[in-house]
Protein backbone atom coordinates (compact mmCIF):
# COMPACT_ATOMS: atom_id res chain seq x y z
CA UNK A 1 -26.90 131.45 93.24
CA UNK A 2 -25.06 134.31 93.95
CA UNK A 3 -26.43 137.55 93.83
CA UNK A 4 -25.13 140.09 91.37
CA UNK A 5 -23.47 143.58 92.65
CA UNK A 6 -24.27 146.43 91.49
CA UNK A 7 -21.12 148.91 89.76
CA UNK A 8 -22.44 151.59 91.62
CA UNK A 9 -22.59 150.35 95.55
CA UNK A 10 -18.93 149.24 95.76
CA UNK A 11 -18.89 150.94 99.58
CA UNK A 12 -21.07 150.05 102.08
CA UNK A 13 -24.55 151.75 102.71
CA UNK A 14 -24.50 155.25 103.57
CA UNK A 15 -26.28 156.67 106.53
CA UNK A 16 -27.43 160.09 106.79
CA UNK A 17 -23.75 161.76 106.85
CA UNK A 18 -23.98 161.30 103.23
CA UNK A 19 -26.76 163.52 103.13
CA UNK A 20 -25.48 165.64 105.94
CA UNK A 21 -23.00 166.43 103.27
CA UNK A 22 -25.28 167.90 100.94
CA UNK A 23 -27.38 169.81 103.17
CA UNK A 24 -24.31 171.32 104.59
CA UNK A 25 -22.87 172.40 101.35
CA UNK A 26 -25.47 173.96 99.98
CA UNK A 27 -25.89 176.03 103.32
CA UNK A 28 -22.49 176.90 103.25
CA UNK A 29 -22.63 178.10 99.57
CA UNK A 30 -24.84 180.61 100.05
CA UNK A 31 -22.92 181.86 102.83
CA UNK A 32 -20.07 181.27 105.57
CA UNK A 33 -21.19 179.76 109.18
CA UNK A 34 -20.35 178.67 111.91
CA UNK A 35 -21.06 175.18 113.35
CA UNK A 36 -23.96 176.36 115.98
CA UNK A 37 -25.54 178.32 113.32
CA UNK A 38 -25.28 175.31 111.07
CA UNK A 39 -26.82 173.13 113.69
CA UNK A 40 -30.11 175.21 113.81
CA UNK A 41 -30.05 175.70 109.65
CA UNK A 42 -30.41 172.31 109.65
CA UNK A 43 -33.19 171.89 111.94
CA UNK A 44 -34.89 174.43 110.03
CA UNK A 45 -34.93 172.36 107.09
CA UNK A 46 -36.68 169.36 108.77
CA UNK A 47 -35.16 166.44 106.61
CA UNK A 48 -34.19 164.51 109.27
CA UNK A 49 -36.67 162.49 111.54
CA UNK A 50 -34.13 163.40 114.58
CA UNK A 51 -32.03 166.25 115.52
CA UNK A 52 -28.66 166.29 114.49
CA UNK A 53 -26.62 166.32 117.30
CA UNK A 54 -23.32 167.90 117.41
CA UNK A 55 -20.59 165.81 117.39
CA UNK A 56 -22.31 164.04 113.69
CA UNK A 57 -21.83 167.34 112.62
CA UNK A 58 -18.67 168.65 113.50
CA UNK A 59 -17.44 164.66 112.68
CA UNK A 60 -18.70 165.59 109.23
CA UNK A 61 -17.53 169.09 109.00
CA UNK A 62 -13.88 167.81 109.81
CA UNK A 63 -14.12 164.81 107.27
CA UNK A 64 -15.31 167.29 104.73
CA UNK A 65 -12.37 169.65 105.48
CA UNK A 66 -9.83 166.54 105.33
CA UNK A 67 -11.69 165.93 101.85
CA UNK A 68 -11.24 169.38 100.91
CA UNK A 69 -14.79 170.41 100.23
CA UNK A 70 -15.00 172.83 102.65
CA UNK A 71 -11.96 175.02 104.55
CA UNK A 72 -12.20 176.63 107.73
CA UNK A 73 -10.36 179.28 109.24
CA UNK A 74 -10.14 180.94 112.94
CA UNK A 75 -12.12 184.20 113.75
CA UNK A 76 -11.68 186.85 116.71
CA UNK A 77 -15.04 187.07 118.56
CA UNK A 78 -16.30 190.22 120.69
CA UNK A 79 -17.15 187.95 123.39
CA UNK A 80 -15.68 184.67 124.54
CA UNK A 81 -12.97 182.16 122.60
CA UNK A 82 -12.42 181.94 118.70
CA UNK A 83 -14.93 180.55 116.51
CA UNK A 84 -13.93 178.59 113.64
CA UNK A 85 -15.80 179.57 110.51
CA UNK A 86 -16.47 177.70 107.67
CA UNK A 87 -16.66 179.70 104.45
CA UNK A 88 -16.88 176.71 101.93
């Protein structure tokens, strides 16, 4: 007997980064960030059993760029290299 699929879980299961999403977007709508600061908003929240490291995030940053739910753009700093900011 084969088991019948569900319309809505075409894909396969989602991890975390789904969620990752979510968290990050409604950080970023209430105001522009960048990644580190992201990183320890996200802690703050404690929905995740581990930290989130940073390459998941900035993984998920870029994929939500490519998607085009989020944009990014170069900033001058008063100390050391550019930061890229994310302004959503």
């Amino acid at each position: 007997m084969q088991k019948e699929q569900s319309p809505f879980c075409k894909r396969k299961p989602h991890t975390g980064e789904r969620f990752l999403e979510i968290c990050l977007l409604v950080l970023l709508s209430k105001e522009q960030s960048h990644g580190y600061e992201l990183m320890e908003k996200i802690s703050n929240l404690n929905f995740f059993q581990q930290e989130v490291n940073g390459s998941t995030l900035y993984r998920t940053l870029r994929k939500m760029e490519k998607d085009e739910l989020v944009s990014s753009l170069w900033e001058e700093g008063s100390q050391g290299p550019k930061k890229k900011n994310i302004p959503y």
